[in-house]
Protein backbone atom coordinates (compact mmCIF):
# COMPACT_ATOMS: atom_id res chain seq x y z
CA UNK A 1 29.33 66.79 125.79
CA UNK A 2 28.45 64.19 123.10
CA UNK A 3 29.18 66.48 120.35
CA UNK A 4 32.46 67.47 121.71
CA UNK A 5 33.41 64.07 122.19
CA UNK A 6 32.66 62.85 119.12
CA UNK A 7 34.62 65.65 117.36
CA UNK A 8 37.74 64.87 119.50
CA UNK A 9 37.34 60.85 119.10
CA UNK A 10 37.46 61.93 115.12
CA UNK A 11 40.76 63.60 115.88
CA UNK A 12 42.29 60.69 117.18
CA UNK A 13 41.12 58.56 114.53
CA UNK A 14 42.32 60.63 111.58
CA UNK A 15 45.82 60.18 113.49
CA UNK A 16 45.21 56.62 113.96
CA UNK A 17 44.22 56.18 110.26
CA UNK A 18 46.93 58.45 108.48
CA UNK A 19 49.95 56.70 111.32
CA UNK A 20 51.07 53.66 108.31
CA UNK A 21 50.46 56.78 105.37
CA UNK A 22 53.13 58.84 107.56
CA UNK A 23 56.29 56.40 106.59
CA UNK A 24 59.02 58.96 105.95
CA UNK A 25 60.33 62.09 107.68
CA UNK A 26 59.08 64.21 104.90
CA UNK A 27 55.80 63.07 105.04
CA UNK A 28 55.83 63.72 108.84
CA UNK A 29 57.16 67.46 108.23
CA UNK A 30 55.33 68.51 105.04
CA UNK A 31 52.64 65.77 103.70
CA UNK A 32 55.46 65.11 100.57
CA UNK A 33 54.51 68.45 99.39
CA UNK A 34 51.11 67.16 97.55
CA UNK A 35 48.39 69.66 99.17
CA UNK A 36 46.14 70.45 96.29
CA UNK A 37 44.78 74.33 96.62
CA UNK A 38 41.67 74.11 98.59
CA UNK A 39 43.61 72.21 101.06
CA UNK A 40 46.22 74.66 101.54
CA UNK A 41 44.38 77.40 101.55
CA UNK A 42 41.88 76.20 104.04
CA UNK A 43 44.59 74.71 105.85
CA UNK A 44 46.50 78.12 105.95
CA UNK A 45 43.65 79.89 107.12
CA UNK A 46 43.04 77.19 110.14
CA UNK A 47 46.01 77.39 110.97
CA UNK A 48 46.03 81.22 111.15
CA UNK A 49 43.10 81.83 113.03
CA UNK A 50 43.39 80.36 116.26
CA UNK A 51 41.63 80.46 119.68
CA UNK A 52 41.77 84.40 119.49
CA UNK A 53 39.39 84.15 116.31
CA UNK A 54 36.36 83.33 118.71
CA UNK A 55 37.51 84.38 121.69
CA UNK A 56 40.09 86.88 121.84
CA UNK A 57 38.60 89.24 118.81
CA UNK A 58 34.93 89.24 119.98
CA UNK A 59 36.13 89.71 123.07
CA UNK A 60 37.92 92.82 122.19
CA UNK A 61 34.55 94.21 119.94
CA UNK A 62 32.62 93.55 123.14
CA UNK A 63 34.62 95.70 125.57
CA UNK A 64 36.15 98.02 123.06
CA UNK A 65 33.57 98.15 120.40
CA UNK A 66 34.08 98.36 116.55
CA UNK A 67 37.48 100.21 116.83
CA UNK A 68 38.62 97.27 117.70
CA UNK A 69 38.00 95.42 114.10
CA UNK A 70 41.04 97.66 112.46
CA UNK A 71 42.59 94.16 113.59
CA UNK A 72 40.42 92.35 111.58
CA UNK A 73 41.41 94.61 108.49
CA UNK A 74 44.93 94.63 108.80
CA UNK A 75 44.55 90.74 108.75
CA UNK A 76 42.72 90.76 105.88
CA UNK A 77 45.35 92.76 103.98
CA UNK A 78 47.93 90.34 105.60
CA UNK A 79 46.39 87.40 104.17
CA UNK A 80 46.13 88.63 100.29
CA UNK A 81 49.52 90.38 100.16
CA UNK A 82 50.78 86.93 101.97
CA UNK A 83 49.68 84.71 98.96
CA UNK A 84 50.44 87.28 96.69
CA UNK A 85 53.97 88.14 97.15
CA UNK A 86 54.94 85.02 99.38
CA UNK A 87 53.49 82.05 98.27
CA UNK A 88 54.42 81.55 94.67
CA UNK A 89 58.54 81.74 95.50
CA UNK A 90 58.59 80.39 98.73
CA UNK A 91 57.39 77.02 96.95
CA UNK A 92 59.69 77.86 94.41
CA UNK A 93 62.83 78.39 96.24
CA UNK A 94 62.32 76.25 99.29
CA UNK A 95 62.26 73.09 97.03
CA UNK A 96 65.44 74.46 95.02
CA UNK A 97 67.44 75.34 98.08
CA UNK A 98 67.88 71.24 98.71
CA UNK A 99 64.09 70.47 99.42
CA UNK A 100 64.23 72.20 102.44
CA UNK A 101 61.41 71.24 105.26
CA UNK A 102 61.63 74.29 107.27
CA UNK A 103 62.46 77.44 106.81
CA UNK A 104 66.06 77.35 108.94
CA UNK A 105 66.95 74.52 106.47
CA UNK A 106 65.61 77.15 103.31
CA UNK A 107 67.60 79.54 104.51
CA UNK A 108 70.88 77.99 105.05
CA UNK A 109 70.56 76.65 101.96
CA UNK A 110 69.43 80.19 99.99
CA UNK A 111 72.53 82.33 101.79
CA UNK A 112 74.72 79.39 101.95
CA UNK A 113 75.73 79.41 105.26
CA UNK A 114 78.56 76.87 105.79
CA UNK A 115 78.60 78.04 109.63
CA UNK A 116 75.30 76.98 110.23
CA UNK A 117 74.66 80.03 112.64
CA UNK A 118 71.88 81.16 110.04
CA UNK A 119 70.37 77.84 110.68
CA UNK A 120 70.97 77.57 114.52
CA UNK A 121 69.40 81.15 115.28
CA UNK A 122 65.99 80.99 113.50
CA UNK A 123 65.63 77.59 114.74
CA UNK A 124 65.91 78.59 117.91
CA UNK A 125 63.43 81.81 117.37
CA UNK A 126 60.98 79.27 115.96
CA UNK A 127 61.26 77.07 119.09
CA UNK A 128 60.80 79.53 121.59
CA UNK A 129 57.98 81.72 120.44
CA UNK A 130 56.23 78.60 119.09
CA UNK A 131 56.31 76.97 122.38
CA UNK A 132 54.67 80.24 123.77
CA UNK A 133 52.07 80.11 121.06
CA UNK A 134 51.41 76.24 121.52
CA UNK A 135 50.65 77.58 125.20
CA UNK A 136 48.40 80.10 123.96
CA UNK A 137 46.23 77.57 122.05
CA UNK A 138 46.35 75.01 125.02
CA UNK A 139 44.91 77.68 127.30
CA UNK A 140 42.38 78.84 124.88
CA UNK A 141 41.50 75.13 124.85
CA UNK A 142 41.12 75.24 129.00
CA UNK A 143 39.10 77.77 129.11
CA UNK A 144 36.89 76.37 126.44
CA UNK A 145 36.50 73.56 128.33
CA UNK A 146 36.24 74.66 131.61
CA UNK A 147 33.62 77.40 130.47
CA UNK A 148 31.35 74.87 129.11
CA UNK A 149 31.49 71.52 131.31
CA UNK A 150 33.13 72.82 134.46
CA UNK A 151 35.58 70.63 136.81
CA UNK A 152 38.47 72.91 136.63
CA UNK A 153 40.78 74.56 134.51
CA UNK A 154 43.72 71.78 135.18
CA UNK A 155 41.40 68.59 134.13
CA UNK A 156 39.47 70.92 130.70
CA UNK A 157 43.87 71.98 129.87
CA UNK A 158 44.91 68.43 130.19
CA UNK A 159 42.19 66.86 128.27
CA UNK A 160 42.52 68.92 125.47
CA UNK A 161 46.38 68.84 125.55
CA UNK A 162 46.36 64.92 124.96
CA UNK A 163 43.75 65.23 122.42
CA UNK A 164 46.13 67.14 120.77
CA UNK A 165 49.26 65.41 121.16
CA UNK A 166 47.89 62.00 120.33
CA UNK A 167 46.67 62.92 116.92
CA UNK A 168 49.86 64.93 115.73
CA UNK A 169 52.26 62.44 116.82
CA UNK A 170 50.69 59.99 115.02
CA UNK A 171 49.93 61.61 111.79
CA UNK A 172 51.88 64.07 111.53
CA UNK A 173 51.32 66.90 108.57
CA UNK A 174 48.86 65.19 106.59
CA UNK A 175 46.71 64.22 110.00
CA UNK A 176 46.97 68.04 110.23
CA UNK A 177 45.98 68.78 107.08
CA UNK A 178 42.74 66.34 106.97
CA UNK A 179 41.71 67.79 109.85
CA UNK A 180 42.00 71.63 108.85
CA UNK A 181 39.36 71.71 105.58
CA UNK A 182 36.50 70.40 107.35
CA UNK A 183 37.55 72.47 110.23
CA UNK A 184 37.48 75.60 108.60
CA UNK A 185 34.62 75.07 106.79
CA UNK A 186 33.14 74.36 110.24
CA UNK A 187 34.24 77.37 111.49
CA UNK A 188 33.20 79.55 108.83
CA UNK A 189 29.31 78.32 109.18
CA UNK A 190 29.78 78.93 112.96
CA UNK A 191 31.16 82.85 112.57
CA UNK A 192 27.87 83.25 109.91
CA UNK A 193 25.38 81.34 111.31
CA UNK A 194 25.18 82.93 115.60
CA UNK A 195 25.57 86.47 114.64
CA UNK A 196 22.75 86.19 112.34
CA UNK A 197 20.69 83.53 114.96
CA UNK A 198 21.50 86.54 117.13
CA UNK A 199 20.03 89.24 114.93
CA UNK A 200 16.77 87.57 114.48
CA UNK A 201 16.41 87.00 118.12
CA UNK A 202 16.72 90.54 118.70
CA UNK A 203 14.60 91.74 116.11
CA UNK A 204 16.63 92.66 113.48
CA UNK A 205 20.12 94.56 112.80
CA UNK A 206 18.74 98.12 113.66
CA UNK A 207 17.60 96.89 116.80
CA UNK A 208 20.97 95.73 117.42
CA UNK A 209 22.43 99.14 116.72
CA UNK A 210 20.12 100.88 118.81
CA UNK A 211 20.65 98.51 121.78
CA UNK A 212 24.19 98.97 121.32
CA UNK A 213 24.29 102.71 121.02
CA UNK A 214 22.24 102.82 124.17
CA UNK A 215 25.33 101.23 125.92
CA UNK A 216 27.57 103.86 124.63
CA UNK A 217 27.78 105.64 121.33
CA UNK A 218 31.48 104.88 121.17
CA UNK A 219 30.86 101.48 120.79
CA UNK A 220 29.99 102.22 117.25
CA UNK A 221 32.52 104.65 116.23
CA UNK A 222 35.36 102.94 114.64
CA UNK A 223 37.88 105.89 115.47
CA UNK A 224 37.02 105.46 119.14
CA UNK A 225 37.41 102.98 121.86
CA UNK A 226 35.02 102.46 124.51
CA UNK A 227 35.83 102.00 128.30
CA UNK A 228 35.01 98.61 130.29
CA UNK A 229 34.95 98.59 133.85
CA UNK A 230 33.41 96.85 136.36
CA UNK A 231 30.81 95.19 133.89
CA UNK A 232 30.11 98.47 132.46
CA UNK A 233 30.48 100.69 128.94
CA UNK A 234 31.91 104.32 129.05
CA UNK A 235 32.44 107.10 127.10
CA UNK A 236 35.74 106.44 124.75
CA UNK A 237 38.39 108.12 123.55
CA UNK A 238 39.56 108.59 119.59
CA UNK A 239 41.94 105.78 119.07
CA UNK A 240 44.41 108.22 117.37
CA UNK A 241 46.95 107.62 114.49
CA UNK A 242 49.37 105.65 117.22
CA UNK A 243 46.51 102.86 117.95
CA UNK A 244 45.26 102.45 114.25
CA UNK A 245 48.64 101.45 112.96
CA UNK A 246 48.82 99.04 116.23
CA UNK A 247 45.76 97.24 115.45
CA UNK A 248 46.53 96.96 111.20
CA UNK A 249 49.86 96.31 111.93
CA UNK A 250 48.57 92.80 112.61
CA UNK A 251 48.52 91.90 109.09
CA UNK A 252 52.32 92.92 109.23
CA UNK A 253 53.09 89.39 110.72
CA UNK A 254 51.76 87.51 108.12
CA UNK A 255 55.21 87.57 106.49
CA UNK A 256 57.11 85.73 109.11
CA UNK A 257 54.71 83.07 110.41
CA UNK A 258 56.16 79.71 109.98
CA UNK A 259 53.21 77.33 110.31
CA UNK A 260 51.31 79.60 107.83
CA UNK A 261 54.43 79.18 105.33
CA UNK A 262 54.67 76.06 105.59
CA UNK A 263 51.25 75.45 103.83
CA UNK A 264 52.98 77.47 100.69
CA UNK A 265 55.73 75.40 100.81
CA UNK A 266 53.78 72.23 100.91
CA UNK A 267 51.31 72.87 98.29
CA UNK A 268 51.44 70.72 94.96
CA UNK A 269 52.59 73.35 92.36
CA UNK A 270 52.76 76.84 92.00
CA UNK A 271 49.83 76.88 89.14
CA UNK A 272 47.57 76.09 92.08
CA UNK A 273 48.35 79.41 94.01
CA UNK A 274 46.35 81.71 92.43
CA UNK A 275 43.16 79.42 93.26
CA UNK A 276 44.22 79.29 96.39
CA UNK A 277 45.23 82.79 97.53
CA UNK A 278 41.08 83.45 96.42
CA UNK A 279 39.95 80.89 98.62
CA UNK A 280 41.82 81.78 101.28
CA UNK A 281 41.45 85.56 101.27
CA UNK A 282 38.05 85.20 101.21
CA UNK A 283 37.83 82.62 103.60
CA UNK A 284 39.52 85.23 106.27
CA UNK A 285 37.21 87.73 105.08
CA UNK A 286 34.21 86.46 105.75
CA UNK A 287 34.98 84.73 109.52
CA UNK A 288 36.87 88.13 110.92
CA UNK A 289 33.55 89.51 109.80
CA UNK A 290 31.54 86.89 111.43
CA UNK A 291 33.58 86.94 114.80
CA UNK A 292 33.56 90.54 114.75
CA UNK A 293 29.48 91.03 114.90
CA UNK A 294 29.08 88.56 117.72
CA UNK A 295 30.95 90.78 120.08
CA UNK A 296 28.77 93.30 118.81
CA UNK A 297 25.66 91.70 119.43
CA UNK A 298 27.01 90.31 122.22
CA UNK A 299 26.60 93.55 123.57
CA UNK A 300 22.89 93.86 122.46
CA UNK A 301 22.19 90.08 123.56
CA UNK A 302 23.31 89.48 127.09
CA UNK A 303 21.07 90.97 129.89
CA UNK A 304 24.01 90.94 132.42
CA UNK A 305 27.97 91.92 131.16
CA UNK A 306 30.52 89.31 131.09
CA UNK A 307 33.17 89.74 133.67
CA UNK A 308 35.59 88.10 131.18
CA UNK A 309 35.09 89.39 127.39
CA UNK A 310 36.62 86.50 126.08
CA UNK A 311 33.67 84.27 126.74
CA UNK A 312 31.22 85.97 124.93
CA UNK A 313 30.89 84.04 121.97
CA UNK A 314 30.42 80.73 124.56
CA UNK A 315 28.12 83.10 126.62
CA UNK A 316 25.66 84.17 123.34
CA UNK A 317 25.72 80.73 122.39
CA UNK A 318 24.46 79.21 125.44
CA UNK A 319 21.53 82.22 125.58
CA UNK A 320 20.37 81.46 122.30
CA UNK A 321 20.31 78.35 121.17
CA UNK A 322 19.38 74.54 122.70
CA UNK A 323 21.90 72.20 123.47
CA UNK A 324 22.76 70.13 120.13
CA UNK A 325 22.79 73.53 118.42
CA UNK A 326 25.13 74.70 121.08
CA UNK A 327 27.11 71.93 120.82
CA UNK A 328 27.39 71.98 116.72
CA UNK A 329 28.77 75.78 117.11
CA UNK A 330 31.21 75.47 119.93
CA UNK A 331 32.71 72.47 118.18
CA UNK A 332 33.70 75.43 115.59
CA UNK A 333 35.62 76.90 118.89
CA UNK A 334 37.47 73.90 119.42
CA UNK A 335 38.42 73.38 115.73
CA UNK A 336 40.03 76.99 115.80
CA UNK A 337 42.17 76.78 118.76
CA UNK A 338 43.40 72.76 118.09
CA UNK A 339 43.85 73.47 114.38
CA UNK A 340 46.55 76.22 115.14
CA UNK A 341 48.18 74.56 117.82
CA UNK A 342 48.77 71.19 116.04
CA UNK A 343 50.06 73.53 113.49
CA UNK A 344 52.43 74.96 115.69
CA UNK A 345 53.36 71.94 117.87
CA UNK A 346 53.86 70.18 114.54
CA UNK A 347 56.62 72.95 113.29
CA UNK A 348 58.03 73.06 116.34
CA UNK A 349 58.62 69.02 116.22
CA UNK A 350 59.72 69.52 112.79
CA UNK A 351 62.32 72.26 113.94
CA UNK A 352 63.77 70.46 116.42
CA UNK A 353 64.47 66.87 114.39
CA UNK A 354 65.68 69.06 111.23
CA UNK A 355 67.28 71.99 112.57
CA UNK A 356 68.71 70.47 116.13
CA UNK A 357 69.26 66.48 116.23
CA UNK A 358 70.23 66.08 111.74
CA UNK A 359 71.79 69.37 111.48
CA UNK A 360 74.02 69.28 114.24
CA UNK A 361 73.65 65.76 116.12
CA UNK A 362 73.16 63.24 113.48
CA UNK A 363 73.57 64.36 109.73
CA UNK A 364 73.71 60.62 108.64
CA UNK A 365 70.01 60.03 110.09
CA UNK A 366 67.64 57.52 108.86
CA UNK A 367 64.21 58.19 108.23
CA UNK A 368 63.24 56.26 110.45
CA UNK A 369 64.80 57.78 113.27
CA UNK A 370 64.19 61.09 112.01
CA UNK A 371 60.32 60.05 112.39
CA UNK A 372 60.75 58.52 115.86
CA UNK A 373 62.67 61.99 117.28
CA UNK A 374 60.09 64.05 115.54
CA UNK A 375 57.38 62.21 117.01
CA UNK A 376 59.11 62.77 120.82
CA UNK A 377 59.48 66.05 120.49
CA UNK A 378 55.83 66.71 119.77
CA UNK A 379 55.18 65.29 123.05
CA UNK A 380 58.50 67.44 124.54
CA UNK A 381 56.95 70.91 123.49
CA UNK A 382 53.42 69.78 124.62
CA UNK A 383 54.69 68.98 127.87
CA UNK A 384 56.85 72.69 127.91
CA UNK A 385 53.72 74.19 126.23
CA UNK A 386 51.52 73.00 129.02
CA UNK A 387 53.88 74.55 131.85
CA UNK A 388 53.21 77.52 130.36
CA UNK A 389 49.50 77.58 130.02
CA UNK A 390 49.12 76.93 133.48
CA UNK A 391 49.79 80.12 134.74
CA UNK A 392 46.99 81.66 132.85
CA UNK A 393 46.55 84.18 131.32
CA UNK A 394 44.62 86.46 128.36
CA UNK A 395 44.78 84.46 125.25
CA UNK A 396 45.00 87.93 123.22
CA UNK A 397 47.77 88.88 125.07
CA UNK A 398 49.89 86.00 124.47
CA UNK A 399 49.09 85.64 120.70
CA UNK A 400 49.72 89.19 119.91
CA UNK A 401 53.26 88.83 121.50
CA UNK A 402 54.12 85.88 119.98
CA UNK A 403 52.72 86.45 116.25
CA UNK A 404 54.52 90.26 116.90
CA UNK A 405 57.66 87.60 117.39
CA UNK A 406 57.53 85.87 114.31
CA UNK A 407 56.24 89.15 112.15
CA UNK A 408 59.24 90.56 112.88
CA UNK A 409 61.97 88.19 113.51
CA UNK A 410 61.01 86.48 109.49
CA UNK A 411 59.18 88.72 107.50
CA UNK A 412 61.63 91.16 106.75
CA UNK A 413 64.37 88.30 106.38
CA UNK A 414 61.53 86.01 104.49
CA UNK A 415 60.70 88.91 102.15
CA UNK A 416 64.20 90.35 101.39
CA UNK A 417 65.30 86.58 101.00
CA UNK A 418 62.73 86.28 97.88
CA UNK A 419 62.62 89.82 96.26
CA UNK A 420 66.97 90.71 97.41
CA UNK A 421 69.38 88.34 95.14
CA UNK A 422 72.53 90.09 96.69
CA UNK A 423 71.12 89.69 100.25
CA UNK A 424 73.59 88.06 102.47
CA UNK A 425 74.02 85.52 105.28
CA UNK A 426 74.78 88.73 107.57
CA UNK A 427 71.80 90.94 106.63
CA UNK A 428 69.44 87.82 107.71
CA UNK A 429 71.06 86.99 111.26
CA UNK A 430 71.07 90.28 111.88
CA UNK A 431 67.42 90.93 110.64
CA UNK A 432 66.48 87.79 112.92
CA UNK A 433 68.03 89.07 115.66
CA UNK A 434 67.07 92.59 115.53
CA UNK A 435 63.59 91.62 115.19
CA UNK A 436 63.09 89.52 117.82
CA UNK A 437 65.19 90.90 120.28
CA UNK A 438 63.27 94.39 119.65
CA UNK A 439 59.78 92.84 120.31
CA UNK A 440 61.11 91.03 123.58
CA UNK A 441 62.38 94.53 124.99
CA UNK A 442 59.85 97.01 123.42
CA UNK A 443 57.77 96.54 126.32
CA UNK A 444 60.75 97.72 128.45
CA UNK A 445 62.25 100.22 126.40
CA UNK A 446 58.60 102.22 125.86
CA UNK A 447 58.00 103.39 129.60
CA UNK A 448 61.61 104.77 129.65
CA UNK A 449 61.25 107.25 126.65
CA UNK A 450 59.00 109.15 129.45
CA UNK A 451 57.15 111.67 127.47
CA UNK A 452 58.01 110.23 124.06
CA UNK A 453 56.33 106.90 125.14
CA UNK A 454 54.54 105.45 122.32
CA UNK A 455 52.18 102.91 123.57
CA UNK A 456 52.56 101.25 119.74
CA UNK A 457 52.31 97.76 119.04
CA UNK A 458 55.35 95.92 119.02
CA UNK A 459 55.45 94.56 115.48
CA UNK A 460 55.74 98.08 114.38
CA UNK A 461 59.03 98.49 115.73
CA UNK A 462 60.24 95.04 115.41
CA UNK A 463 60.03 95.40 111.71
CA UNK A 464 61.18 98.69 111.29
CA UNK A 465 64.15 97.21 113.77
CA UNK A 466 64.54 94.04 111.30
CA UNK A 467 64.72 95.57 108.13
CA UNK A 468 66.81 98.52 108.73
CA UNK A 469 69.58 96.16 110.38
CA UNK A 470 68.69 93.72 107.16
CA UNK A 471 68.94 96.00 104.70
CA UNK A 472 72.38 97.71 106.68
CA UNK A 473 74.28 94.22 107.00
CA UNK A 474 73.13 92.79 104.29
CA UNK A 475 74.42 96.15 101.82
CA UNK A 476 77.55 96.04 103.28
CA UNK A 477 78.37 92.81 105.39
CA UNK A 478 79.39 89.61 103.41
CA UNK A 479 79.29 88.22 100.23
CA UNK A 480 76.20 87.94 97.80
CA UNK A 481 75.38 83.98 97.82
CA UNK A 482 77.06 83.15 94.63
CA UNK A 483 74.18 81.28 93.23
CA UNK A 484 71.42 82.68 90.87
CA UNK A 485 68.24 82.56 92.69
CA UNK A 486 66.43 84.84 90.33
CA UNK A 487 64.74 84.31 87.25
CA UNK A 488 62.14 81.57 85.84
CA UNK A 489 61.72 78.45 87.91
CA UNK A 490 60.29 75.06 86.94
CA UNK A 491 57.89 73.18 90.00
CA UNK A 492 56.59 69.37 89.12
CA UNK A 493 53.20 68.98 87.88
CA UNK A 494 52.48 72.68 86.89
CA UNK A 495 51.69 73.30 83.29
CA UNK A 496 53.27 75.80 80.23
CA UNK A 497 52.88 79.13 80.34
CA UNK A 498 51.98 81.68 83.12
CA UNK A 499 53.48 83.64 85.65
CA UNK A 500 52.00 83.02 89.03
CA UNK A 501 53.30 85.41 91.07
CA UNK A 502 55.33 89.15 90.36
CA UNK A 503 58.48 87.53 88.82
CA UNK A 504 57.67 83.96 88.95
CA UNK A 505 57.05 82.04 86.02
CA UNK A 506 55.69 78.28 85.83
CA UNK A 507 56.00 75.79 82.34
């Protein structure tokens, strides 16, 4: 309890101390686009890996065993391709196309949408499936809470909610930002250090295998999934072609995922990407590795089975260790699930002052009121966000339809929008709609194929969906934008000389 408090008092204070740095709407949004690369790159990666990290995916590796990890891999992949063929134009583009703030405002700008339908559409996708995701994080945070200390799920959820809320609205970005590198560095010693407290407990890593095997051999196969009923392993079955591409196509949603964008389009120059995207990747690597093997020895560890998988890490930790230990390691819980929903509470504020109240209420704004209305609607989602975690719920469940939402929705649009110069206005509302409207109704439009039922992840078809429609409208629908978005681009403070990215040049 201490430790926990102390960690969430040091939230509130990094607010408190960054509120008179936060004096302009762009500072709020995006920290004045100054994140040197360590920052960003540990900031993208805390931002990415939320709850589910600790509690969702060694969940799954408990009940399902290591089949389950193909997640882990297509994240991996995700992550490098994401800094590889994202990140340098993104930064580019976003601060040509009018010093955009958020990616509605990037691309209204990039397919020069006088309507401002472009604009109104993926501001609303961003609102909606964030506000799920925000929900996600705040349950994640509930059951934390209420795992550890007790007194019911409504008081752990509401604690952690205001936590939250207090520190974003007064900081804003670069509150978020400070908070993420010693975050993720916190959570990377956590996913290393109990899996390997938990190995020398038991006596070694063949032990562990043995133990584990003696549950059920499946549990070891990564082309099988074992069953989990009833606080018992079974047999498995092969996972099959169908389930593989499910689980990898994880790393598919990368592509569209605003509040990990927004740490490329914040960082200080593109000659810092390159640094990054190393950091970064192998940031992911190692902590999907990390939360991976404590489901597995979670399996070897516990004496009784968990009726909920989800707890395991929480449940290994509290077996193994004393109290202050405990306490260090389940603050790294915490700083996963609050350091991707102030991400996403924070974009979703954003959205709604730039993309809402200027674009279409108030063009004529002053920063000052653009900083007051993004600071209430942090507190409007929360409250929305908060609804929603109420009713419960698995926290893998909601994140994979939510990041399937984004994945799809953007990262066709997103890509085309960067590598397509003749891409129109009409190919991305029509990949934004496709996409999302495909993931919202997969789970509908599956059972009714009857024999043909898939049972495939709903990314998979949400992309396909996106950029088919993309690539149809934007061939033959509309005008190419009539600016030249291709070719060398110039970013402050980077230096002469070296491409950066497939394309993208920096002097």
């Amino acid at each position: 309890m201490l430790t926990f408090g102390i960690f969430l008092l040091a939230m509130v204070m990094v607010g408190i101390w960054t509120y008179q740095e936060t004096s302009s709407f762009s500072e709020f949004a995006l920290g004045g686009r100054r994140l040197p690369a360590p920052v960003a790159a540990l900031s993208a990666g805390a931002s990415d890996m939320s709850g589910w990290l600790f509690l969702g995916l060694p969940g799954a590796v408990y009940a399902s065993g290591i089949g389950a990890t193909w997640i882990a891999v297509g994240l991996a992949l995700g992550t490098y391709l994401n800094w590889r063929l994202v990140a340098p134009r993104l930064r580019t583009y976003t601060e040509r196309a009018a010093d955009s703030v958020t990616l509605s405002a990037y691309l209204e700008e990039r397919f020069e949408d006088g309507s401002r339908m472009l604009r109104l559409l993926s501001a609303t996708v961003v609102v909606v499936f964030f506000t799920v995701y925000v929900a996600s994080g705040l349950l994640a945070g509930g059951v934390l809470f209420e795992e550890i200390f007790g007194g019911g799920f409504e008081v752990a959820l509401t604690t952690f909610a205001v936590v939250i809320v207090a520190y974003t609205f007064l900081g804003g970005f670069r509150a978020v930002s400070v908070t993420h590198s010693v975050q993720a560095t916190w959570m990377c010693l956590a996913a290393i250090a109990l899996p390997v407290i938990a190995i020398g407990a038991l006596g070694g890593y063949d032990a562990v295998r043995d133990a584990v095997a003696g549950r059920s051999p499946s549990l070891l196969d990564m082309g099988a999934k074992a069953g989990f009923e009833d606080g018992l392993w079974t047999s498995g079955r092969p996972l099959g072609a169908v389930a593989v591409i499910s689980l990898l196509a994880w790393g598919l949603g990368y592509f569209g995922q605003p509040h990990i964008l927004v740490r490329f389009m914040s960082i200080r120059g593109t000659r810092d990407i390159p640094r990054a995207r190393r950091i970064g990747v192998a940031w992911v690597v190692v902590t999907l590795a990390g939360a991976s093997l404590v489901g597995l020895v979670g399996i070897a560890a516990l004496d009784e089975p968990l009726d909920n998988p989800e707890t395991i890490f929480i449940a290994l930790t509290a077996q193994l260790v004393n109290p202050w230990i405990a306490g260090l390691l389940l603050v790294a819980v915490l700083a996963a699930i609050k350091s991707t929903a102030d991400s996403q509470l924070l974009v979703s504020a954003t959205t709604l002052t730039e993309d809402f109240y200027r674009a279409f209420f108030n063009r004529r704004a002053s920063e000052a009121s653009l900083l007051l209305v993004g600071r209430a609607t942090v507190v409007v989602v929360a409250v929305v966000a908060y609804a929603i975690a109420l009713s419960g719920g698995a926290v893998l469940d909601i994140v994979a339809y939510a990041w399937a939402g984004f994945g799809s929705a953007f990262g066709p649009v997103i890509l085309l929008s960067l590598y397509w110069p003749r891409m129109t206005r009409a190919g991305a509302m029509a990949g934004i709609v496709t996409g999302a409207l495909t993931v919202v109704l997969w789970k509908q439009i599956d059972p009714l194929l009857g024999p043909l039922r898939t049972g495939i992840y709903e990314m998979v078809p949400g992309v396909l969906a996106a950029t088919a429609a993309a690539l149809l409208f934007g061939r033959f629908v509309g005008r190419p934008p009539l600016r030249n978005w291709s070719g060398p681009m110039d970013i402050p403070n980077d230096p002469p000389a070296a491409e950066v990215g497939p394309g993208v040049f920096q002097r």
